[in-house]
Each structure stands twice: as C-alpha cells, then as structure tokens.
Protein backbone atom coordinates (compact mmCIF):
# COMPACT_ATOMS: atom_id res chain seq x y z
CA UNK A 1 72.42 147.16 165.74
CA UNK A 2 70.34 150.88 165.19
CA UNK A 3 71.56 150.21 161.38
CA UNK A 4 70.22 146.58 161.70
CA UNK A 5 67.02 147.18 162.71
CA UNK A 6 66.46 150.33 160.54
CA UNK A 7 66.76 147.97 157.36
CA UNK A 8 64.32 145.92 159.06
CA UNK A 9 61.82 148.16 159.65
CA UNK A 10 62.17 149.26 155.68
CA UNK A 11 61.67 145.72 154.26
CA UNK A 12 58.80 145.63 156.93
CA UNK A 13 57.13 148.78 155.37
CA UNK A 14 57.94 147.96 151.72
CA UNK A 15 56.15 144.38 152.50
CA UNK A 16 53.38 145.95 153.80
CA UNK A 17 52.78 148.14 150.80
CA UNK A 18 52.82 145.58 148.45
CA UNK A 19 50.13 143.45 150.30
CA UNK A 20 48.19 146.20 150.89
CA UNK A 21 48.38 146.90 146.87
CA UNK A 22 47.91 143.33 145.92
CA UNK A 23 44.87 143.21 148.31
CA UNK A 24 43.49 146.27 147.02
CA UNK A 25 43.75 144.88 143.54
CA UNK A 26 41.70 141.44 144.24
CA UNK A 27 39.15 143.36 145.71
CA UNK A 28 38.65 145.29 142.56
CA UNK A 29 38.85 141.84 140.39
CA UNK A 30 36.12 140.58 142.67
CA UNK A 31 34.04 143.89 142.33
CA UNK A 32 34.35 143.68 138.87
CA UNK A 33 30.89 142.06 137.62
CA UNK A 34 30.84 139.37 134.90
CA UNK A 35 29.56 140.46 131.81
CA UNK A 36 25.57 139.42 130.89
CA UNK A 37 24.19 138.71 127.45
CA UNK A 38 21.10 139.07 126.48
CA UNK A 39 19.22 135.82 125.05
CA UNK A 40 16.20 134.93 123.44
CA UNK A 41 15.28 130.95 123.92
CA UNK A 42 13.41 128.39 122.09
CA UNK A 43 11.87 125.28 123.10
CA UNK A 44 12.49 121.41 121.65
CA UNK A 45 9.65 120.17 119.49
CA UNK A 46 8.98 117.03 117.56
CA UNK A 47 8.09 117.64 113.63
CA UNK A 48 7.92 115.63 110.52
CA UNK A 49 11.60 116.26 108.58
CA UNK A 50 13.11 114.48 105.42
CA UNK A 51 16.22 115.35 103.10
CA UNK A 52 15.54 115.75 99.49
CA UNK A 53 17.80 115.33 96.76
CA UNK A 54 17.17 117.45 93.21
CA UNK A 55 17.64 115.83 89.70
CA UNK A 56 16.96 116.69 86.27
CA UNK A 57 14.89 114.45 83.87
CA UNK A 58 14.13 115.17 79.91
CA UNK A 59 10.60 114.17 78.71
CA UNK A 60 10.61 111.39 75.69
CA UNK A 61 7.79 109.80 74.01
CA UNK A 62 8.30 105.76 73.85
CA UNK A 63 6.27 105.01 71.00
CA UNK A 64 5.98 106.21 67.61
CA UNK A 65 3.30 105.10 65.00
CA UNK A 66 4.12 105.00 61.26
CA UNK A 67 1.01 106.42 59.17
CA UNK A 68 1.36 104.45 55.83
CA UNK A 69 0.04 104.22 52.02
CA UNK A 70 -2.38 101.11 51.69
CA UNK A 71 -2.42 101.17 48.00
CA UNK A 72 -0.34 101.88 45.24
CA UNK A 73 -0.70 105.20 44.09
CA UNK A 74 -0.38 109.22 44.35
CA UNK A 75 -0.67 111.47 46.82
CA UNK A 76 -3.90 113.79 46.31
CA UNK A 77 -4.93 115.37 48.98
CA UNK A 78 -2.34 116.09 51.85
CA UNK A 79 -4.25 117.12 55.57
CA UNK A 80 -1.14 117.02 57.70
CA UNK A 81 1.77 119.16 58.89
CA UNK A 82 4.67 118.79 61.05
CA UNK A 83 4.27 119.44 65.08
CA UNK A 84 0.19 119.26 63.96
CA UNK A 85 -1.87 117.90 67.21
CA UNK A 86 -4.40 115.20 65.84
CA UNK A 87 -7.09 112.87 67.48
CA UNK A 88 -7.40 108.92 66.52
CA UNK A 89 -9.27 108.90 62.86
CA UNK A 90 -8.08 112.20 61.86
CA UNK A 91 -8.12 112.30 57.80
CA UNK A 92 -4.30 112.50 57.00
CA UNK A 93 -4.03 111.68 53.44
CA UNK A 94 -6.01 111.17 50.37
CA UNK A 95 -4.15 108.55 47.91
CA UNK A 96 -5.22 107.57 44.59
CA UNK A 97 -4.37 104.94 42.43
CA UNK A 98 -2.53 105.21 39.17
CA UNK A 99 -5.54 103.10 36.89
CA UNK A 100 -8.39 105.73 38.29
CA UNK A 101 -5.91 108.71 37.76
CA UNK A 102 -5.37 107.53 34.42
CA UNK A 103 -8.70 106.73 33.14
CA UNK A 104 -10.38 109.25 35.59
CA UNK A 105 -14.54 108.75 35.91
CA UNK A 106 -14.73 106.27 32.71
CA UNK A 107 -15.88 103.14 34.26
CA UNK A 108 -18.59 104.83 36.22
CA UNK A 109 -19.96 106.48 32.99
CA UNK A 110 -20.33 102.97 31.29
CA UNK A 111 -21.46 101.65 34.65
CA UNK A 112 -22.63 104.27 37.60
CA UNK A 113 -23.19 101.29 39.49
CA UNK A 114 -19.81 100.13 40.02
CA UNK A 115 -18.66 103.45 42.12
CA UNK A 116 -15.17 103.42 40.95
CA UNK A 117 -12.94 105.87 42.66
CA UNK A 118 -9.59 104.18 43.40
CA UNK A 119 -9.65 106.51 46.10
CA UNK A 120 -8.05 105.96 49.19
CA UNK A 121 -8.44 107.69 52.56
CA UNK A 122 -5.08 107.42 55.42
CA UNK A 123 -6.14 108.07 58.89
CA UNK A 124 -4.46 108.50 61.95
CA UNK A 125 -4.36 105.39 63.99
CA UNK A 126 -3.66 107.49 67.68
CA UNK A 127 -3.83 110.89 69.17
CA UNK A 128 -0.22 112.02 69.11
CA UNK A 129 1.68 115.11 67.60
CA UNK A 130 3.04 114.74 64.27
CA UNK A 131 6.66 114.79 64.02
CA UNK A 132 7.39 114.14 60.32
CA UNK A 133 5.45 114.01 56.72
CA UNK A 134 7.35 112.49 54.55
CA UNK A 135 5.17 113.04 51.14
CA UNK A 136 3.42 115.84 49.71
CA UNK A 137 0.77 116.67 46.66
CA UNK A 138 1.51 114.70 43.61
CA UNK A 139 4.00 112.23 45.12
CA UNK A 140 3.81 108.42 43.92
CA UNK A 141 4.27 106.09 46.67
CA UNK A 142 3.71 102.33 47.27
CA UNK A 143 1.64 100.25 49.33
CA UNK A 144 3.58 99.96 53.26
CA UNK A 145 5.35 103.02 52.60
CA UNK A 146 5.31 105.54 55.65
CA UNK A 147 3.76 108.52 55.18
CA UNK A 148 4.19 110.78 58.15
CA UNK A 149 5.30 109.91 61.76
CA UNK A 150 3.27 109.97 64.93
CA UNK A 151 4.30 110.07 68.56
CA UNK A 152 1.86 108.24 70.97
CA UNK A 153 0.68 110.97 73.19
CA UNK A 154 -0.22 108.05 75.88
CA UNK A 155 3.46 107.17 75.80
CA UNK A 156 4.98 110.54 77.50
CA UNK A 157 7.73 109.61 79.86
CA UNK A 158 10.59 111.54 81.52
CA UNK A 159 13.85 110.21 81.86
CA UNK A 160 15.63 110.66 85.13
CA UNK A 161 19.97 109.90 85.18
CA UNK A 162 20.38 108.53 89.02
CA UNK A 163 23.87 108.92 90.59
CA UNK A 164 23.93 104.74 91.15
CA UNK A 165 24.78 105.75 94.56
CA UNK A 166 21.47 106.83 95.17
CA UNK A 167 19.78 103.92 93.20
CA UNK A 168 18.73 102.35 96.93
CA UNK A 169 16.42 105.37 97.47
CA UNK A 170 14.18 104.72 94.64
CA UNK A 171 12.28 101.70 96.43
CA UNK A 172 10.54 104.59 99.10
CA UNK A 173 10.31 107.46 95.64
CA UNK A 174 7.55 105.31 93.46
CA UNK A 175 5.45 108.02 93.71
CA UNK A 176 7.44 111.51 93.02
CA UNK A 177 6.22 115.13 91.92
CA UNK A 178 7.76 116.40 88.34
CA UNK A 179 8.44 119.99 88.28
CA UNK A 180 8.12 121.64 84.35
CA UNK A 181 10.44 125.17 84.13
CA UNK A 182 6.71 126.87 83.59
CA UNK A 183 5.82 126.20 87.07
CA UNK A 184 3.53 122.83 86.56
CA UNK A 185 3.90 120.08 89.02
CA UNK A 186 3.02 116.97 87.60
CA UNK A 187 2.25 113.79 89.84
CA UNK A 188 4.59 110.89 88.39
CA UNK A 189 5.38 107.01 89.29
CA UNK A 190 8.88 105.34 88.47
CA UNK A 191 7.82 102.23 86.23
CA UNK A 192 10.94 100.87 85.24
CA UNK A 193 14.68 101.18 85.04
CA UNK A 194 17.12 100.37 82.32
CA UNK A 195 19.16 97.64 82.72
CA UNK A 196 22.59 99.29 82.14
CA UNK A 197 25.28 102.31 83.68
CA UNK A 198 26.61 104.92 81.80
CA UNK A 199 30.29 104.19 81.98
CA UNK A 200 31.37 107.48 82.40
CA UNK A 201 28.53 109.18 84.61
CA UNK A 202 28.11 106.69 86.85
CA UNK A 203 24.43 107.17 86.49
CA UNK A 204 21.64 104.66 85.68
CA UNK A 205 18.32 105.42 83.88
CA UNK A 206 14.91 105.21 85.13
CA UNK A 207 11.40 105.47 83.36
CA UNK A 208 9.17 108.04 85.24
CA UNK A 209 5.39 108.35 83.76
CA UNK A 210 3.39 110.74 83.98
CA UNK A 211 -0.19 111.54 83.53
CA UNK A 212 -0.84 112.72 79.04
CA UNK A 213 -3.57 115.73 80.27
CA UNK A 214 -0.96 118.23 79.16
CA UNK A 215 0.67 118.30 75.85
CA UNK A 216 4.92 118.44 76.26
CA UNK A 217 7.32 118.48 73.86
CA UNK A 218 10.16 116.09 74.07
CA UNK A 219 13.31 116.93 75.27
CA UNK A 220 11.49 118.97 77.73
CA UNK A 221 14.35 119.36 80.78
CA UNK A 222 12.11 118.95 84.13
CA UNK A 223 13.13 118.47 88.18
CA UNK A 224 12.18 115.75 89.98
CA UNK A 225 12.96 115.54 93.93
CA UNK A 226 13.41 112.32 95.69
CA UNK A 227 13.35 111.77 99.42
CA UNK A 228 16.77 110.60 101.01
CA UNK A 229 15.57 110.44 104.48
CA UNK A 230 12.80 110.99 106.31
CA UNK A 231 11.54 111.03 110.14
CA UNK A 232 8.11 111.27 111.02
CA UNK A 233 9.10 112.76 114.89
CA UNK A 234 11.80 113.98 114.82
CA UNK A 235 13.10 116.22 117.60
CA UNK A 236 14.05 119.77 116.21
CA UNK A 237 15.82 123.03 116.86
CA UNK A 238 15.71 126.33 115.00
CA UNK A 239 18.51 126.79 112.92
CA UNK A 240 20.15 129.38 114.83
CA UNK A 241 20.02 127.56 118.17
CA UNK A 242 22.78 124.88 116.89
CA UNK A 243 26.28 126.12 116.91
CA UNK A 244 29.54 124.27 115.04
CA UNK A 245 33.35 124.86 114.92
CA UNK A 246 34.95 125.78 111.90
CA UNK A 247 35.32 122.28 110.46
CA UNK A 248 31.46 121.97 111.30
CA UNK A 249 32.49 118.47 112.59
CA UNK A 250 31.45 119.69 116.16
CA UNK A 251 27.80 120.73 117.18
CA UNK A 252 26.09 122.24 120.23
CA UNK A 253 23.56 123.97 121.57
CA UNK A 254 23.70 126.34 124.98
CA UNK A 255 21.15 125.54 127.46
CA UNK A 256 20.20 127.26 130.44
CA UNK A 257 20.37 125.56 133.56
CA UNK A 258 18.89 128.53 135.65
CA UNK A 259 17.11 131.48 134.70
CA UNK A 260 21.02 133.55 134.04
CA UNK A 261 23.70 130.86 133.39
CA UNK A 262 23.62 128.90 129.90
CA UNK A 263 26.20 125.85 129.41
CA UNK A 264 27.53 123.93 126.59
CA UNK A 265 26.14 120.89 125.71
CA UNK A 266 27.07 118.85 122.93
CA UNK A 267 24.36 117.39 120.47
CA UNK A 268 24.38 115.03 117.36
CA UNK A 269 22.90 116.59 114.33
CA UNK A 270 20.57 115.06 111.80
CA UNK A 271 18.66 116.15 109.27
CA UNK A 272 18.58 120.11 108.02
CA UNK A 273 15.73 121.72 106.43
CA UNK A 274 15.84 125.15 105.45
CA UNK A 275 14.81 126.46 109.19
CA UNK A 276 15.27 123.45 111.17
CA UNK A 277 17.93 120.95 112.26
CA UNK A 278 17.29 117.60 113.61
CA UNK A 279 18.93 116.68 117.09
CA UNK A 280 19.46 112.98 117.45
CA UNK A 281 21.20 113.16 120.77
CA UNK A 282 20.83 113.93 123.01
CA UNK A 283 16.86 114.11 124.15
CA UNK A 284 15.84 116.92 125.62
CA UNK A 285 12.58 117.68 127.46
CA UNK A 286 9.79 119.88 125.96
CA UNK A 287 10.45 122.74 128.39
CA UNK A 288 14.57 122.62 128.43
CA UNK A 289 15.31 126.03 127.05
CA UNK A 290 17.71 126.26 124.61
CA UNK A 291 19.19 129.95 123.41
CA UNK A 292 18.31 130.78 119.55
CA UNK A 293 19.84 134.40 119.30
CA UNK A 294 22.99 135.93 121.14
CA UNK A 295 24.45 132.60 121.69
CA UNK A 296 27.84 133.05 119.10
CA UNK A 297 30.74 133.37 121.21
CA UNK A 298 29.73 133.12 124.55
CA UNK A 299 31.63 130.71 126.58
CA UNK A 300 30.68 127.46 129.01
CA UNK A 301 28.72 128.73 132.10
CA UNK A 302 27.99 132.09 130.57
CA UNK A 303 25.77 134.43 132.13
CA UNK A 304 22.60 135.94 130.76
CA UNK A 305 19.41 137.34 130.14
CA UNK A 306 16.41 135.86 128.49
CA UNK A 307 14.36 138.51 126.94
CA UNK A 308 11.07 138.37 125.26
C-alpha cells in the first residue's frame, strides 16, 4: 500500500511539472507581440487611362509625274539633277529641234521677222523631288519621251502593316500622331486601306497622310501609336499598390480596415500605364486607404504602421 501510494504521488508530481511547463510556455507565446510593418498608403482616384499599341510605317509617295520631250529633237541645255527639290514651272530642259540645229540662225537672217528658234523649253509640271533624269547634253529624243521623273510632293503617305487582329481599332485611330526617328511628330489621318492580306504576315495595309510642310524621303521607317482602349474615369492605383501571384493571374491590393491591421482584398485589373493600373472591381471609396510600399509578403490581417 506505502509502495502504492508512493508511485502515486510521483506521477502526481511529474504531472504537475509538465502543466506547469506547458503553462509557462503559452504564456510566453501570448507575450510574444506580433510583428508590425511599416506602410505608406495611397488613396483611389479617377483619371483618364488608355492602352496604346506601337507600329512601324514606311513613308511612300503615291504619285509620280513623267517630265517629257514635246518635240522632236536634242537635248541642249540640261537644268536638272537627281534628288534636286524643284517648284511647279521650274526650267528643266532646253530641247531643240534637228531642222534649227541644222540650219542654225538662217531663216531669221533672210527674214528677222519670222523668230525662228526651234527651241523648246520643258518645265516642271509640280513641286516634287526629282528621282530620275533620264537624258543628258546632246541626247536625241522624240516627242512623248520621258525625260526625268518627279514625285508629287502633295502625295506623301506612310504605310502602316496592321496585325488584322487589330484592324477593329482603326474606326476610333482616324486621327493618329506619326513619330519620324529625328524626333518630329507629325499629325496624320488614316484615308484608306488596301483591299487585300498579306498571306504570310497576317497584316493588312492602310494609307496614313500626312501634312507635305516637311520634305521626307521615301522609305522613311516612322512609329505610329494607336489607341486599344481607353477610359475617360477610370478608377486607379499606383503601380506598387497592386500585388499578383506568380502566374500574375491573381491580383490584390491590402487595405486597411483600422489605423494598424491591413487585409487582403481581391481586385480586377484593367488597364496599365507606365505608373498606374486600372481597378475595375471592386469600387472603392475616395478615402479607403490602400498600402503602396511595404505591402510584399505580408499576410491577411497583418499588422502595421502607416508612416508619412
């Protein structure tokens, strides 16, 4: 019985250290303080945003004028030269015919007042840049033949290739900015479209024109940015306030509920400018605060501390 109650009394004391142990330890848990993180916060806002997409388009010239001989005859006097700049009614050419080259001033020595030349003076018909002579000093040519070739500098266009994915976006770009690689912006308007698809790029032609103020060379490669979407109010978000998984197929935002606990709320995003990032759901108020730096990592309920 003595041996009995002896064991009895051990287990007794053994049970009591352990729950004096396991108390001891819960306490500390409890006394242990949750860790704080310091926050700054932002505010939701509503602000004009729109997604752009960037394409390239290569300046052309649509018409080309052919300067040509009226008369039959040589070339004696030649005023052009290739990439030359001229106005409408510039002196190009001076043609003569065969008969006056061959008897020279003779008829207007037996009669002055006939004024025989057989001269014959080839203007330009438009401003434009010349892009080819064809004849020189001394050549013979006859009447119609072409002489040198103009482009119309009235006719400067740029050619943009559109992804025919895209081609629904062009009905809100009719007016567009064209970007030159020396900095110029140059206000354009699409005015047509060409009625067929490159087979392998998938891409589909469109006419932009431009004002003819500045002179560009053709071939010229230029940028042109259309607008894929665009919201005049839409409610924003700094960058940095909108968190995503991995995937980025999951977005949210951590919003304080009290002036030291944030929680996770889950938004939809939609459009992304370089700073800012469109929240379509949900709507918050103008003075919900949202957390825009120290919010990676911290978890649902989380506490912490707004600083200025």
């Amino acid at each position: 019985m003595q041996k009995y109650l002896k064991l009895t009394l051990g287990a007794m004391t053994i049970i009591s250290c352990l729950l004096a142990c396991s108390n001891a330890d819960s306490t500390a848990v409890e006394e242990t303080p949750s860790p704080v993180t310091p926050v700054q916060i932002t505010y939701p806002k509503d602000s004009s945003l729109a997604e752009y997409v960037e394409l390239s388009a290569v300046s052309a010239y649509l018409e080309k004028s052919f300067v040509k001989a009226s008369i039959n005859g040589y070339v004696e006097r030649v005023n052009a030269k290739t990439g030359q700049q001229v106005a409408s009614g510039t002196l190009l050419f001076t043609l003569i015919t065969k008969e006056a080259r061959a008897i020279g001033n003779t008829v207007n020595k037996l009669d002055p007042g006939f004024k025989f030349s057989g001269v014959s003076n080839i203007r330009s018909g438009q401003a434009g840049t010349i892009l080819e002579v064809n004849h020189q000093n001394g050549d013979y040519v006859q009447d119609g033949e072409a002489l040198a070739t103009i482009s119309n500098r009235n006719s400067l266009i740029f050619l943009l290739d559109l992804p025919y994915e895209l081609n629904q976006i062009i009905a809100r770009n009719k007016a567009l900015e064209v970007l030159l690689p020396d900095g110029t912006r140059l206000p354009g308007s699409v005015s047509g479209t060409m009625p067929s698809v490159d087979s392998l790029a998938q891409t589909q032609r469109y006419i932009i024109k431009t004002p003819t103020g500045k002179d560009i060379p053709s071939g010229l490669i230029a940028k042109v940015r259309l607008t894929k979407l665009s919201h005049a109010e839409a409610q924003v978000l700094p960058k940095s306030a909108v968190l995503s998984n991995e995937t980025e197929d999951e977005f949210w935002v951590m919003k304080m509920i009290n002036d030291s606990t944030a929680i996770k709320v889950n938004v939809k995003k939609g459009i992304e400018s370089n700073s800012l990032i469109e929240v379509l759901e949900p709507k918050f108020s103008k003075t919900d605060r949202i957390i825009r730096t120290g919010n990676y990592g911290i978890a649902d309920t989380a506490r912490v501390k707004i600083q200025k």
